[in-house]
C-alpha atoms as a PDB file:
ATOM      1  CA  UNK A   1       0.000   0.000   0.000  1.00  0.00           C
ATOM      2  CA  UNK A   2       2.679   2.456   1.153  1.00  0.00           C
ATOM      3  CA  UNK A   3       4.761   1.317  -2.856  1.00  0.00           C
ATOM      4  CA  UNK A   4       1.257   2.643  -4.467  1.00  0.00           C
ATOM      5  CA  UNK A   5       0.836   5.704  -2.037  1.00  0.00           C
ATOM      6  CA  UNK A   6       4.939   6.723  -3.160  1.00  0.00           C
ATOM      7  CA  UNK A   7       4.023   5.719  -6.925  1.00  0.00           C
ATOM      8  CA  UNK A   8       0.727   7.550  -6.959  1.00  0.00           C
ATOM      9  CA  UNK A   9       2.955  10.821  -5.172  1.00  0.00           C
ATOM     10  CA  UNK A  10       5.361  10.414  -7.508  1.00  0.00           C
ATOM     11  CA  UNK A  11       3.425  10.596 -10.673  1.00  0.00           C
ATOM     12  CA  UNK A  12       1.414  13.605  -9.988  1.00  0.00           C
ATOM     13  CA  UNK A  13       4.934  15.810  -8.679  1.00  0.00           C
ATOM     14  CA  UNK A  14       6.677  14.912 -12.559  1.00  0.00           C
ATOM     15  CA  UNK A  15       4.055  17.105 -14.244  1.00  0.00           C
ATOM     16  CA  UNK A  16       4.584  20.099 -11.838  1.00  0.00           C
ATOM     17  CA  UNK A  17       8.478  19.755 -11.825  1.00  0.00           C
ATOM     18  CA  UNK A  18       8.441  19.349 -15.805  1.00  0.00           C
ATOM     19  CA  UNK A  19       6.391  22.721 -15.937  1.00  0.00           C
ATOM     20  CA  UNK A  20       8.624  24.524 -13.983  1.00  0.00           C
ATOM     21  CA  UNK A  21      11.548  23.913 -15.370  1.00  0.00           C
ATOM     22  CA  UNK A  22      13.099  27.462 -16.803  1.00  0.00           C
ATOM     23  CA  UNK A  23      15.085  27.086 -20.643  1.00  0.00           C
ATOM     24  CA  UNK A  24      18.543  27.826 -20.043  1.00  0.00           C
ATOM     25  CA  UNK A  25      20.589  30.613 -22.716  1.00  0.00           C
ATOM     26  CA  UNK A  26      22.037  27.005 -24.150  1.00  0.00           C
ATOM     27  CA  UNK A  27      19.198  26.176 -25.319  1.00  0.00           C
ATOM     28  CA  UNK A  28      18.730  29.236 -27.701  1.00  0.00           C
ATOM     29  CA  UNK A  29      21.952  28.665 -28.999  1.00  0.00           C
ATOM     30  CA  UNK A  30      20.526  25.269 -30.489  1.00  0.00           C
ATOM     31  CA  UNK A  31      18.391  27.018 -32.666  1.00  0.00           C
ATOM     32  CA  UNK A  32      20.022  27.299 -35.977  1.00  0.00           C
ATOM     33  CA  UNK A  33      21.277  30.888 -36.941  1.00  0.00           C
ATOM     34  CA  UNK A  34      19.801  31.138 -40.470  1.00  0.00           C
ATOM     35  CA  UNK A  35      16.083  30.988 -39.751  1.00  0.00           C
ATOM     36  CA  UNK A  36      13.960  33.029 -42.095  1.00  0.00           C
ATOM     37  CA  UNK A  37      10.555  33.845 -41.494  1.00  0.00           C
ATOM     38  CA  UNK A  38       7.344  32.837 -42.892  1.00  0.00           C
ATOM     39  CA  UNK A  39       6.272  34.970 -45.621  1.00  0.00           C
ATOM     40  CA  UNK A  40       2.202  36.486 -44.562  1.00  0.00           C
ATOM     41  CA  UNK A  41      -0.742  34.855 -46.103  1.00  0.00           C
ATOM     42  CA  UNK A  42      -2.147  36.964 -48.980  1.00  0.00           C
ATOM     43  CA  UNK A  43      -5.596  38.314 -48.441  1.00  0.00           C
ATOM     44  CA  UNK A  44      -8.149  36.401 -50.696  1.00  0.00           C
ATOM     45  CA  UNK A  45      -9.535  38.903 -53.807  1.00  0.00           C
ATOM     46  CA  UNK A  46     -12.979  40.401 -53.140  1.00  0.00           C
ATOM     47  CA  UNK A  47     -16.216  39.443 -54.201  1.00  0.00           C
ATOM     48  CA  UNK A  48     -17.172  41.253 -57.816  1.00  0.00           C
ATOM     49  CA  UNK A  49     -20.139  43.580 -56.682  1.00  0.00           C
ATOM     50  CA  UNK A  50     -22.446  42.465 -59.475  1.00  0.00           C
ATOM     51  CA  UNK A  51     -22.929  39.259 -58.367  1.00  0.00           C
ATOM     52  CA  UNK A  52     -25.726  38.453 -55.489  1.00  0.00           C
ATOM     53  CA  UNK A  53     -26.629  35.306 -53.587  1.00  0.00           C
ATOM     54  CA  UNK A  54     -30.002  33.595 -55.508  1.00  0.00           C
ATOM     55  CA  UNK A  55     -32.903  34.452 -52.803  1.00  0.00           C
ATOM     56  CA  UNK A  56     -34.263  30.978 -53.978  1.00  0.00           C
ATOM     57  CA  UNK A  57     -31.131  28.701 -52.809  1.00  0.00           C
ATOM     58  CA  UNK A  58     -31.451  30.444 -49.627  1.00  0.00           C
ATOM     59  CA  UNK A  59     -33.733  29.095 -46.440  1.00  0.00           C
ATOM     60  CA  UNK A  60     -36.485  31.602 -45.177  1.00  0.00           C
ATOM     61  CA  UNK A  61     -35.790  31.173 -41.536  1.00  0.00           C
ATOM     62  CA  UNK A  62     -38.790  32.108 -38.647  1.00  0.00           C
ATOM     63  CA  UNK A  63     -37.656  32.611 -35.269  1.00  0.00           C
ATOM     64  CA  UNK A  64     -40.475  32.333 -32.571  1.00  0.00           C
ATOM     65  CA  UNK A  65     -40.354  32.019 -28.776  1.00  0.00           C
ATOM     66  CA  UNK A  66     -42.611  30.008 -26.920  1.00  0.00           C
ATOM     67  CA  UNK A  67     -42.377  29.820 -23.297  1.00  0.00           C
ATOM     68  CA  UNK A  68     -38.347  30.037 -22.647  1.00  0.00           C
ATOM     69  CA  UNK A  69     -37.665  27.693 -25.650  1.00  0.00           C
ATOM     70  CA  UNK A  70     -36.916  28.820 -28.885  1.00  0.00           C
ATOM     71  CA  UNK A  71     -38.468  27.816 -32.461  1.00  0.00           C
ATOM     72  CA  UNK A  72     -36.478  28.178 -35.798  1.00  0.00           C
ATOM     73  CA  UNK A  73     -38.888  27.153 -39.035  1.00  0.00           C
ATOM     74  CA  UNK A  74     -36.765  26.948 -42.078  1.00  0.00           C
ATOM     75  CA  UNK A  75     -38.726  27.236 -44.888  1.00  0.00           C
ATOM     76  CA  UNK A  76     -37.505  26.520 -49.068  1.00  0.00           C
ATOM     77  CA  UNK A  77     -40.157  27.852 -51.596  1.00  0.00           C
ATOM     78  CA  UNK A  78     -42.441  28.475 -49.294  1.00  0.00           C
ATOM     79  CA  UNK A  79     -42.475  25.216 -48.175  1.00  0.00           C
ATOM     80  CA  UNK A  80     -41.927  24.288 -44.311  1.00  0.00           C
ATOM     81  CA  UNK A  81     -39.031  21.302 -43.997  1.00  0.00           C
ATOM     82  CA  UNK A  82     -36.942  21.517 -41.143  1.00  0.00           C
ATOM     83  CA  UNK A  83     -37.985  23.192 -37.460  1.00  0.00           C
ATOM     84  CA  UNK A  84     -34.893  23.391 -34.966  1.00  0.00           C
ATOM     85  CA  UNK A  85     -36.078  23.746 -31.562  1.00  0.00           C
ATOM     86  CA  UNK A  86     -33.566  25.090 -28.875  1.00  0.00           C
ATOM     87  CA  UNK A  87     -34.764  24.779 -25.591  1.00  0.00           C
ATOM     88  CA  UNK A  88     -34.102  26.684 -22.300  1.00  0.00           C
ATOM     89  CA  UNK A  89     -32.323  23.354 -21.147  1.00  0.00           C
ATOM     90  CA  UNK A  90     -30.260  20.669 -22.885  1.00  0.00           C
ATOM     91  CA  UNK A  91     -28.937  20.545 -26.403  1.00  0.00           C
ATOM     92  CA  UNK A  92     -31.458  21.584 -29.981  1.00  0.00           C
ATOM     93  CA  UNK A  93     -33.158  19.400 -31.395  1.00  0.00           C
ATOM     94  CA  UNK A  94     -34.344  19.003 -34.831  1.00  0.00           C
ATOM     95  CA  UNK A  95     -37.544  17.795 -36.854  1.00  0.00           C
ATOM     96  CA  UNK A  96     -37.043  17.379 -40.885  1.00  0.00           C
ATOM     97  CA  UNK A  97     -39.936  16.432 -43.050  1.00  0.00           C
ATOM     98  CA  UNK A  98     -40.021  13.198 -43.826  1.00  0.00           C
ATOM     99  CA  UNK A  99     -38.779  12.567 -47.420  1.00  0.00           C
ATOM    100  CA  UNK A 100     -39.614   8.470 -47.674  1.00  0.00           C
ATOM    101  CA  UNK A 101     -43.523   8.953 -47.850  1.00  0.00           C
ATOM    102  CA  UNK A 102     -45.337   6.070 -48.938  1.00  0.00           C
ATOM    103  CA  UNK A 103     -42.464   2.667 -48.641  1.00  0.00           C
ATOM    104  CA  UNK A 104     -42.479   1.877 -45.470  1.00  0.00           C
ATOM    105  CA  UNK A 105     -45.291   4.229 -43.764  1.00  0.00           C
ATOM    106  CA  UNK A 106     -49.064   3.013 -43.299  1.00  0.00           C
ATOM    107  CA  UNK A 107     -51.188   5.502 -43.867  1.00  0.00           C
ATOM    108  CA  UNK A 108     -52.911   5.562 -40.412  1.00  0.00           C
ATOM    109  CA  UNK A 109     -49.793   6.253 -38.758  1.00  0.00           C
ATOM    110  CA  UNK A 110     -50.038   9.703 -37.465  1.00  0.00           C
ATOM    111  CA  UNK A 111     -47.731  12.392 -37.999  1.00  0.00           C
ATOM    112  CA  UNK A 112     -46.591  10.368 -41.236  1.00  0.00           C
ATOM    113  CA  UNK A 113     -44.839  13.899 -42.519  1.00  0.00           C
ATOM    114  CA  UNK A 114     -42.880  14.590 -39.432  1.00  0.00           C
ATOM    115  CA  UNK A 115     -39.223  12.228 -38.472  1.00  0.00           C
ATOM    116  CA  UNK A 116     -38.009  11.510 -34.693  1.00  0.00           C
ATOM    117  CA  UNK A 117     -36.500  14.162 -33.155  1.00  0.00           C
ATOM    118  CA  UNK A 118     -32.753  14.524 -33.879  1.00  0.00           C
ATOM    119  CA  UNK A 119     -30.101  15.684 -32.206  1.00  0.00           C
ATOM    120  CA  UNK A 120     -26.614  16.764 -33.295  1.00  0.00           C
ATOM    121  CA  UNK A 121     -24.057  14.416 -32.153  1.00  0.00           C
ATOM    122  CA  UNK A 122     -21.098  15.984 -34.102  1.00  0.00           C
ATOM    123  CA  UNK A 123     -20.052  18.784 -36.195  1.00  0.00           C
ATOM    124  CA  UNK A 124     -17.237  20.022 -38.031  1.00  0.00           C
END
């Protein structure tokens, strides 16, 4: 018990002690003499004036409160597909149209037009 105790001491002191250590002037003189530096990034050309985004490709988005949560409709020729919802507590959550109408649905099943909830599990 007291070899674990000593081990356990041990490994949480290496951290501190390799943090502390302060580079000695020997260790600039490593560096080699004939460094150059990088050259800057170019700023990317501008955007030619005439040309606009197509209102079409873009979502209509409707933001709406309810209560403390928060509704986003997204909306693509008028059409509703996609409502985020982003609630006071715990991560959004998503509901998409359903696109697969008619293979496997009955059509008694209620709220055949509407998916599960989702939920974004990663992002890039």
């Amino acid at each position: 018990m007291h070899q674990f105790i000593l081990i356990l001491l041990i490994s949480l002191t290496l951290p501190v002690m390799a943090q502390s250590v302060q580079p000695n002037k020997a260790d600039k003189s490593a560096q080699p003499k004939n460094l150059v530096p990088l050259p800057e990034i170019p700023e990317p050309p501008p955007l030619p004036s005439d040309i606009s985004p197509d209102p079409e490709l873009e979502p209509q988005v409707t933001i709406k409160k309810r209560g403390e949560d928060t509704i986003e409709e997204y909306r693509k020729n008028g059409e509703l597909y996609m409502i985020k919802v982003i609630p006071r507590i715990g991560p959004p959550y998503y509901l998409v149209k359903n696109r697969s109408r008619g293979m496997d649905a009955h059509p008694d099943d209620v709220g055949i037009n509407v998916s599960p909830p989702m939920w974004r599990l990663l992002e890039f």
